[in-house]
PDB file of N, CA and C in Angstrom:
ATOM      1  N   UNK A   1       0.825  -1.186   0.000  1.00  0.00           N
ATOM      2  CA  UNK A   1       0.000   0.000   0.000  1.00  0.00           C
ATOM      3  C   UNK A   1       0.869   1.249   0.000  1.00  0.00           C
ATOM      4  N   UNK A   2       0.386   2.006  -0.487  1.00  0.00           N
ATOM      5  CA  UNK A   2       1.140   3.690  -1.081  1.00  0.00           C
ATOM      6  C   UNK A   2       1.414   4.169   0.669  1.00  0.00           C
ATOM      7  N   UNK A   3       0.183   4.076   1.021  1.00  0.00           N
ATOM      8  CA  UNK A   3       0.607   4.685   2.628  1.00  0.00           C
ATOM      9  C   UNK A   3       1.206   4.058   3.683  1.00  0.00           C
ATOM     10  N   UNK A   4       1.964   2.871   3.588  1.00  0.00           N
ATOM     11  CA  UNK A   4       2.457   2.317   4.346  1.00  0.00           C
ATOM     12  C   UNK A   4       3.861   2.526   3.849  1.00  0.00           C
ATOM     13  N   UNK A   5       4.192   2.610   2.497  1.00  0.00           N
ATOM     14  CA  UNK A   5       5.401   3.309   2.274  1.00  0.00           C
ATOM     15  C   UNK A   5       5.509   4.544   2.381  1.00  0.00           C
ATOM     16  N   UNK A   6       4.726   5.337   3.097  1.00  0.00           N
ATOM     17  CA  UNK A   6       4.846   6.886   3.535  1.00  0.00           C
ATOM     18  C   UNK A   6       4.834   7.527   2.322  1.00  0.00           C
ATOM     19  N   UNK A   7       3.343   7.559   1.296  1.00  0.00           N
ATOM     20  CA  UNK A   7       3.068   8.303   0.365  1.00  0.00           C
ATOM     21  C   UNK A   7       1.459   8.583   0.597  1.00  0.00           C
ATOM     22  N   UNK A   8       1.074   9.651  -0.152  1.00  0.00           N
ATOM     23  CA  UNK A   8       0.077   9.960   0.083  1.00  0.00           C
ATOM     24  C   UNK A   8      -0.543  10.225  -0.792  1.00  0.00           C
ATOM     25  N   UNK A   9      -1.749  10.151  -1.549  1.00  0.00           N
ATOM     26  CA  UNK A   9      -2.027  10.880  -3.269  1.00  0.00           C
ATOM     27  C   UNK A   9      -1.880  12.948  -3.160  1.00  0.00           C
ATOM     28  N   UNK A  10      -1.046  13.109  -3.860  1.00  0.00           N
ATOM     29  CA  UNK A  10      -1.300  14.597  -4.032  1.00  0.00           C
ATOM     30  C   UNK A  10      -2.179  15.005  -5.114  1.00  0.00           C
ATOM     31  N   UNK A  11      -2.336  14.170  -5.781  1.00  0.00           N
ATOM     32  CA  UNK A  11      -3.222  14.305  -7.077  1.00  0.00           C
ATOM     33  C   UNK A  11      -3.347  13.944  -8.089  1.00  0.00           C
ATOM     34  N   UNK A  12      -4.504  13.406  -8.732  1.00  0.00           N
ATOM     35  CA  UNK A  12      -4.667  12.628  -9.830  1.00  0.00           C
ATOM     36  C   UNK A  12      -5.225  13.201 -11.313  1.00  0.00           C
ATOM     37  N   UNK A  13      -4.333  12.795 -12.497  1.00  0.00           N
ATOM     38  CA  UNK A  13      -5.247  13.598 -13.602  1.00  0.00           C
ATOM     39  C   UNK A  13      -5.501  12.152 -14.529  1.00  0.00           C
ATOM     40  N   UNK A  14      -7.138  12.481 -14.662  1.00  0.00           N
ATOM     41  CA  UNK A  14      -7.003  11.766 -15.706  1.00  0.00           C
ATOM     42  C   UNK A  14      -7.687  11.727 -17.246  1.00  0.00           C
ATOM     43  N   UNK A  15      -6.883  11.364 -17.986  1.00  0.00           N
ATOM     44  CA  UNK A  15      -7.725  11.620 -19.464  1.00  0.00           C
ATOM     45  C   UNK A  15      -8.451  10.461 -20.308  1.00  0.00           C
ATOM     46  N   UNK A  16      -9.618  10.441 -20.385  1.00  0.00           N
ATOM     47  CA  UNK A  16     -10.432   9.585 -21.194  1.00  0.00           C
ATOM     48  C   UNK A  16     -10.888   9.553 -22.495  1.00  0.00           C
ATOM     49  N   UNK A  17     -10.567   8.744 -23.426  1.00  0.00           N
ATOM     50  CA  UNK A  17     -10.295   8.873 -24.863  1.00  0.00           C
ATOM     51  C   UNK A  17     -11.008   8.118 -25.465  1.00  0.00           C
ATOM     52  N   UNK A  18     -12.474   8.650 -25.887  1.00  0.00           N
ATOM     53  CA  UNK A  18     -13.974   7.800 -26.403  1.00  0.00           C
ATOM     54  C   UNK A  18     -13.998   8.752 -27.237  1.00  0.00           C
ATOM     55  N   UNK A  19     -14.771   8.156 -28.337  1.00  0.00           N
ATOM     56  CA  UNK A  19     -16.339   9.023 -29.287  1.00  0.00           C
ATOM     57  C   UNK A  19     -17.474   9.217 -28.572  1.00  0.00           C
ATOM     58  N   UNK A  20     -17.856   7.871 -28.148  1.00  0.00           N
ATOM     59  CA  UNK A  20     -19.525   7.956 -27.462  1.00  0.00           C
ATOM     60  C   UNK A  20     -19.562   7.335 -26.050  1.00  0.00           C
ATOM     61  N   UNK A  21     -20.060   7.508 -25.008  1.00  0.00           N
ATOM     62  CA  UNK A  21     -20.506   8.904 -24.936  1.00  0.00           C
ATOM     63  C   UNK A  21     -20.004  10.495 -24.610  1.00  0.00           C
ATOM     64  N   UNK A  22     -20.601  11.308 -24.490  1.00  0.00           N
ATOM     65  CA  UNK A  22     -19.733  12.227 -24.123  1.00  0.00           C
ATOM     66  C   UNK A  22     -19.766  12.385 -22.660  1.00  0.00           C
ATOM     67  N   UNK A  23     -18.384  12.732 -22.115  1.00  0.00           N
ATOM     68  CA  UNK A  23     -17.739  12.411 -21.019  1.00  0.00           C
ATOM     69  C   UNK A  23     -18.490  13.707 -20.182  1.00  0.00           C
ATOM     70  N   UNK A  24     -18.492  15.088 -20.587  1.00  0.00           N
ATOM     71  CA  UNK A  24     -19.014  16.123 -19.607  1.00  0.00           C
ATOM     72  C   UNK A  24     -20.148  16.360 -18.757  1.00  0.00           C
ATOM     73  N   UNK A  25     -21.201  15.112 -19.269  1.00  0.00           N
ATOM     74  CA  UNK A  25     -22.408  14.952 -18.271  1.00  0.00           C
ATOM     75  C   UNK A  25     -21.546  14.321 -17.403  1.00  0.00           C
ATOM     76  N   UNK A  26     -20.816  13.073 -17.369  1.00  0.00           N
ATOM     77  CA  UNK A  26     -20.413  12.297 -16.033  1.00  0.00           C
ATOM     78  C   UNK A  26     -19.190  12.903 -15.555  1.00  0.00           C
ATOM     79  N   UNK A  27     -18.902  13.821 -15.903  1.00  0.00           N
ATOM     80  CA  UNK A  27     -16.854  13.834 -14.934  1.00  0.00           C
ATOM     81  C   UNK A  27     -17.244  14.605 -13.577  1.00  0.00           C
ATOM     82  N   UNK A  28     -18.107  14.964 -13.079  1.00  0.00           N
ATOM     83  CA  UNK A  28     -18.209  14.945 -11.831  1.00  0.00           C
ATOM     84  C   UNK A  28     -18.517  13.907 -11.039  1.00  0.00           C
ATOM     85  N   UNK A  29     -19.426  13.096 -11.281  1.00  0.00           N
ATOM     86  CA  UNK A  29     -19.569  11.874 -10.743  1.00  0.00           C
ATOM     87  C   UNK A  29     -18.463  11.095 -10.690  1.00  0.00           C
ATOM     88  N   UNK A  30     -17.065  11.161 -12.003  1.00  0.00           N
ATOM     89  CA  UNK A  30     -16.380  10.145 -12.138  1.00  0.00           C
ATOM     90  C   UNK A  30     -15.218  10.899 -10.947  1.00  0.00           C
ATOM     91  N   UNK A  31     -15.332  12.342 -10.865  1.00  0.00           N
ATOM     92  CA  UNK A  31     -14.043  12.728 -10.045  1.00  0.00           C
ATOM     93  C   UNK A  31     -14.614  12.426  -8.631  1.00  0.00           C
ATOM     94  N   UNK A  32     -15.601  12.639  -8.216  1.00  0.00           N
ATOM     95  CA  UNK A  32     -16.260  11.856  -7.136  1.00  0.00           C
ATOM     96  C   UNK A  32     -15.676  10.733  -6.622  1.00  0.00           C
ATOM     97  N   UNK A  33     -16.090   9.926  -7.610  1.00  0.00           N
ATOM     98  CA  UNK A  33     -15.842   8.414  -7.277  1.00  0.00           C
ATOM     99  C   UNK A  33     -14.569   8.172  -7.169  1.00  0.00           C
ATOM    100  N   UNK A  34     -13.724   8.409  -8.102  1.00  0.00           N
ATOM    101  CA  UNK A  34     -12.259   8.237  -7.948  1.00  0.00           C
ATOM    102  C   UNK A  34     -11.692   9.272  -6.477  1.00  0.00           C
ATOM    103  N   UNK A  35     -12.126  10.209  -6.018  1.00  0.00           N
ATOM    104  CA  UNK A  35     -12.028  10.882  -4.891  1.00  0.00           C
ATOM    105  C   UNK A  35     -12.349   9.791  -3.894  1.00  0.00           C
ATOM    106  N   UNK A  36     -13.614   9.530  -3.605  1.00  0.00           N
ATOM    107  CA  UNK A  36     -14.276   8.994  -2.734  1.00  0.00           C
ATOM    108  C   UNK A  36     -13.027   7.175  -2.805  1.00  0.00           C
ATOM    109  N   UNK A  37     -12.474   6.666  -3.551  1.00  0.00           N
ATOM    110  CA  UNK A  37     -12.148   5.365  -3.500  1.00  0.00           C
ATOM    111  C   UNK A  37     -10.507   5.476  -3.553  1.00  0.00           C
ATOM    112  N   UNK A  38      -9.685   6.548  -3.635  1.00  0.00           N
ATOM    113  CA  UNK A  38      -8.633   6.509  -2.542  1.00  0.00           C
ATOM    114  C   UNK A  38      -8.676   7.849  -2.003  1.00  0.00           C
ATOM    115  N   UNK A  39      -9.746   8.159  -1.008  1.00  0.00           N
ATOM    116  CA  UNK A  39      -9.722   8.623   0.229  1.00  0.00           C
ATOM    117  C   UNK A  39      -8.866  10.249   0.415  1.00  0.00           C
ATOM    118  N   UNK A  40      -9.291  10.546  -0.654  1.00  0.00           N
ATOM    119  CA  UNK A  40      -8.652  12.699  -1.070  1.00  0.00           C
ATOM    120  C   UNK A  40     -10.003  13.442  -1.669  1.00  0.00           C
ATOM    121  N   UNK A  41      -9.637  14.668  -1.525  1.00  0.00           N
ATOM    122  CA  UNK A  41     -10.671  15.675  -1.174  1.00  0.00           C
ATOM    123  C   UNK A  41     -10.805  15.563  -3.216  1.00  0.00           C
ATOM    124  N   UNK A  42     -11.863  15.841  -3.692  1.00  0.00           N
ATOM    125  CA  UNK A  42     -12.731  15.959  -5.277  1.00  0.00           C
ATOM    126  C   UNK A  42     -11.530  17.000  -5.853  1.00  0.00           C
ATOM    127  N   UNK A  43     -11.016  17.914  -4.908  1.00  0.00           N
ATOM    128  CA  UNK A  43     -10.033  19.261  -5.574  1.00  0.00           C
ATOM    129  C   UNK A  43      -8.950  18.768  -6.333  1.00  0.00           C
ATOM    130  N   UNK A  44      -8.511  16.982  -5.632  1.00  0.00           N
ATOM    131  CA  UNK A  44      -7.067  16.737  -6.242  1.00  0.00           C
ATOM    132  C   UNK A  44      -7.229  16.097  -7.206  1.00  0.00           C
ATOM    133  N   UNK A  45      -8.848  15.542  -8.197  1.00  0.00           N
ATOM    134  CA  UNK A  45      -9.193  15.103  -9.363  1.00  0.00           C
ATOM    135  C   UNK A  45      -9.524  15.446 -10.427  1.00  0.00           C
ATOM    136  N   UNK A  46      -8.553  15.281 -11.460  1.00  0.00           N
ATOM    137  CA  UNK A  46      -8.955  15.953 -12.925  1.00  0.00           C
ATOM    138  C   UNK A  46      -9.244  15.059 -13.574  1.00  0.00           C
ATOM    139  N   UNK A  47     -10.521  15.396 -14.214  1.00  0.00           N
ATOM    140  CA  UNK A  47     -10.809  14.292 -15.299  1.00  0.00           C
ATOM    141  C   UNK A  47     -11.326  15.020 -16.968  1.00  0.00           C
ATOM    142  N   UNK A  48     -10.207  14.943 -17.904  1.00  0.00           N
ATOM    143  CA  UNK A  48     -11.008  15.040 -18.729  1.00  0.00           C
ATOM    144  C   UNK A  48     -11.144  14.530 -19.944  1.00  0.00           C
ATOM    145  N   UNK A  49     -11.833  14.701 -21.161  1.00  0.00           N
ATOM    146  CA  UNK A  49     -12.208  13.675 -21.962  1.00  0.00           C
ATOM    147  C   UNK A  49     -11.623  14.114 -23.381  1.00  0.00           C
ATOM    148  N   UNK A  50     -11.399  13.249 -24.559  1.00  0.00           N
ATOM    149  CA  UNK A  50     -10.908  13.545 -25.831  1.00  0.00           C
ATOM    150  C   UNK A  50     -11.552  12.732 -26.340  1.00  0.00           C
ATOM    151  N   UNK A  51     -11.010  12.675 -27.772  1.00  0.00           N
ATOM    152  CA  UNK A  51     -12.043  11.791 -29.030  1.00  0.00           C
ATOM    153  C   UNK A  51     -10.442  11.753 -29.899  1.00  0.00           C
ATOM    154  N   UNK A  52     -10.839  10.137 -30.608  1.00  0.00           N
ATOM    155  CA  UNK A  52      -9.406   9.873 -31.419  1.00  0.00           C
ATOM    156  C   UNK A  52      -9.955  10.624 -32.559  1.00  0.00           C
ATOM    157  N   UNK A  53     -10.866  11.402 -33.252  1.00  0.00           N
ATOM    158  CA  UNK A  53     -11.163  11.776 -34.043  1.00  0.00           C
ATOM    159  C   UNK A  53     -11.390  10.809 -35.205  1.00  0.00           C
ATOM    160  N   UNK A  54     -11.980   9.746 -34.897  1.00  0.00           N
ATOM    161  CA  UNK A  54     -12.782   9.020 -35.715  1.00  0.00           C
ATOM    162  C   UNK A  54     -11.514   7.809 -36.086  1.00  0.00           C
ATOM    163  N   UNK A  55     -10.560   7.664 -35.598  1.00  0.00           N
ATOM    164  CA  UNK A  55      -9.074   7.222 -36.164  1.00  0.00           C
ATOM    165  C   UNK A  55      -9.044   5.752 -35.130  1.00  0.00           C
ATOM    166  N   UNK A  56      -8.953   4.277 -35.647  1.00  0.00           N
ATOM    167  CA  UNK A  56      -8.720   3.271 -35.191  1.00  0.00           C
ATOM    168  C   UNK A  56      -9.870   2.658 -34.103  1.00  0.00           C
ATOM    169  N   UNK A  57      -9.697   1.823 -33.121  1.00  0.00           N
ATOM    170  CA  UNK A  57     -10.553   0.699 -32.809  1.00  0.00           C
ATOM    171  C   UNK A  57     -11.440   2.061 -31.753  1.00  0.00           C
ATOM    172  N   UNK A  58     -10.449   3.219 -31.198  1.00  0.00           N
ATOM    173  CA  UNK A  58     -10.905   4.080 -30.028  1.00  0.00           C
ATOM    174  C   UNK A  58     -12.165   5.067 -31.156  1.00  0.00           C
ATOM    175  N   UNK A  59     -11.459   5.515 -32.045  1.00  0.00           N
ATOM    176  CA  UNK A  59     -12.223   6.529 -33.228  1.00  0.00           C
ATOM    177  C   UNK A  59     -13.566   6.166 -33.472  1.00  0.00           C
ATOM    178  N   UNK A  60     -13.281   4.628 -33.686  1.00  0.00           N
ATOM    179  CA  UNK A  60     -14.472   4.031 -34.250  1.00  0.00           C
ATOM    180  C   UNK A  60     -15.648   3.417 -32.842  1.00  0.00           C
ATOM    181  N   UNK A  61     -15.398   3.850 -32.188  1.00  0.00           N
ATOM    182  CA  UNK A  61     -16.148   3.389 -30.935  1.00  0.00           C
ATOM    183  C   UNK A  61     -15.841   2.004 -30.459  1.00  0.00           C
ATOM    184  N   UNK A  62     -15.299   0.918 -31.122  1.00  0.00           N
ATOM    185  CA  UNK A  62     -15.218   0.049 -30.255  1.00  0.00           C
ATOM    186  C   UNK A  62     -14.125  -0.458 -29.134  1.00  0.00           C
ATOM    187  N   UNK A  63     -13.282   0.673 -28.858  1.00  0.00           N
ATOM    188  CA  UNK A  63     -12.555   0.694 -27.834  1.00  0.00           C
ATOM    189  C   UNK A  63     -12.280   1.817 -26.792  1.00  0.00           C
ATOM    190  N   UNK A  64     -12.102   1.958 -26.197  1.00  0.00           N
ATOM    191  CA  UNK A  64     -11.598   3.558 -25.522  1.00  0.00           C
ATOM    192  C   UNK A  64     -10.574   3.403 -24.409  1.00  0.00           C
ATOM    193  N   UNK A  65      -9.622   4.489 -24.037  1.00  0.00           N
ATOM    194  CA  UNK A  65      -8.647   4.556 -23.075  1.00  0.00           C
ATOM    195  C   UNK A  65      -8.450   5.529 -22.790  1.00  0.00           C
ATOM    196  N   UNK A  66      -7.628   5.539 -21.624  1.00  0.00           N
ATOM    197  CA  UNK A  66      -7.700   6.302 -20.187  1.00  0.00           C
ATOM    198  C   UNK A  66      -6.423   6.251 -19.744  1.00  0.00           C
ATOM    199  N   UNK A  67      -5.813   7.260 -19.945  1.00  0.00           N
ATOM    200  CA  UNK A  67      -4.105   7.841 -19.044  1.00  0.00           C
ATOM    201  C   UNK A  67      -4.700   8.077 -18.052  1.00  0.00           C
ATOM    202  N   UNK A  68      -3.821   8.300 -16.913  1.00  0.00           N
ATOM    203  CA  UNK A  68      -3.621   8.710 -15.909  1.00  0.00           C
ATOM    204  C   UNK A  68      -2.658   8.639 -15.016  1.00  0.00           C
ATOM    205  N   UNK A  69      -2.114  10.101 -13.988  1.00  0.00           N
ATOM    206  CA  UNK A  69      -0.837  10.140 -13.891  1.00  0.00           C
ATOM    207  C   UNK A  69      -1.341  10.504 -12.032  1.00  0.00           C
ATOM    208  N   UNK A  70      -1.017   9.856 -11.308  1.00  0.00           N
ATOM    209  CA  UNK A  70      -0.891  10.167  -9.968  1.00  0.00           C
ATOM    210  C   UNK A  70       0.303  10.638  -9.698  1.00  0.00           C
ATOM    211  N   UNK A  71       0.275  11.761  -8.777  1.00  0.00           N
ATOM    212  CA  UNK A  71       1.385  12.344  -8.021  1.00  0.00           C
ATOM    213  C   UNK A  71       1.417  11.673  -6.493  1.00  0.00           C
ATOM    214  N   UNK A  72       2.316  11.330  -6.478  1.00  0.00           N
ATOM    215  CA  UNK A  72       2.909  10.822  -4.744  1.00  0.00           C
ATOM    216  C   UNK A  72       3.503  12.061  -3.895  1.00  0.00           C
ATOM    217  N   UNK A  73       2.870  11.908  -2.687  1.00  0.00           N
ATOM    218  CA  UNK A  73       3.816  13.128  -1.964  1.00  0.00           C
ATOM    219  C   UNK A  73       3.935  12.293  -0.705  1.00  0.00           C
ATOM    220  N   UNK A  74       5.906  12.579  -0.192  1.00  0.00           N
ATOM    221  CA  UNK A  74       5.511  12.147   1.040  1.00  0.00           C
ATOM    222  C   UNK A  74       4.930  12.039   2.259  1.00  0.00           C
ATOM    223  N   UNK A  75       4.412  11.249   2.818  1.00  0.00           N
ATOM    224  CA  UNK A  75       3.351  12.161   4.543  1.00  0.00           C
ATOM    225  C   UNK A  75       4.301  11.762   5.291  1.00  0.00           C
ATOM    226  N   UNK A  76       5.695  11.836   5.565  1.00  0.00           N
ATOM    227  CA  UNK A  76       6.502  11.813   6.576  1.00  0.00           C
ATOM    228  C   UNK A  76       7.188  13.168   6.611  1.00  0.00           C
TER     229      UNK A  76
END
């Protein structure tokens, strides 16, 4: 566990890469949830969304992906 090695989340961004649906009805709910399930305040969650512009399995809707880059800070 992150906090047993004396880290703590400082903050998470993350980017989601669909056609359908569109992501701006849910990215509060999704920064929520990802808030709420490792245990940091909604402020340290970015979520936002892109489109491959119609280009490969993501373009064409039948796939989609998601970067995301957590920052570690120490709590010691």
């Amino acid at each position: 566990m992150v906090s047993r090695a004396g880290y703590e989340v400082g903050n998470v961004d993350a980017t989601v890469i669909l056609e359908r649906p569109k992501l701006s009805p849910h990215k509060d709910a999704i920064r929520a949830n990802i808030a709420r399930m490792l245990g940091v305040d909604v402020s340290r969650v970015n979520v936002k969304g892109k489109t491959h512009e119609r280009v490969d399995a993501v373009g064409e809707g039948r796939a989609l992906e998601v970067h995301v880059v957590v920052c570690l800070v120490s709590s010691r």
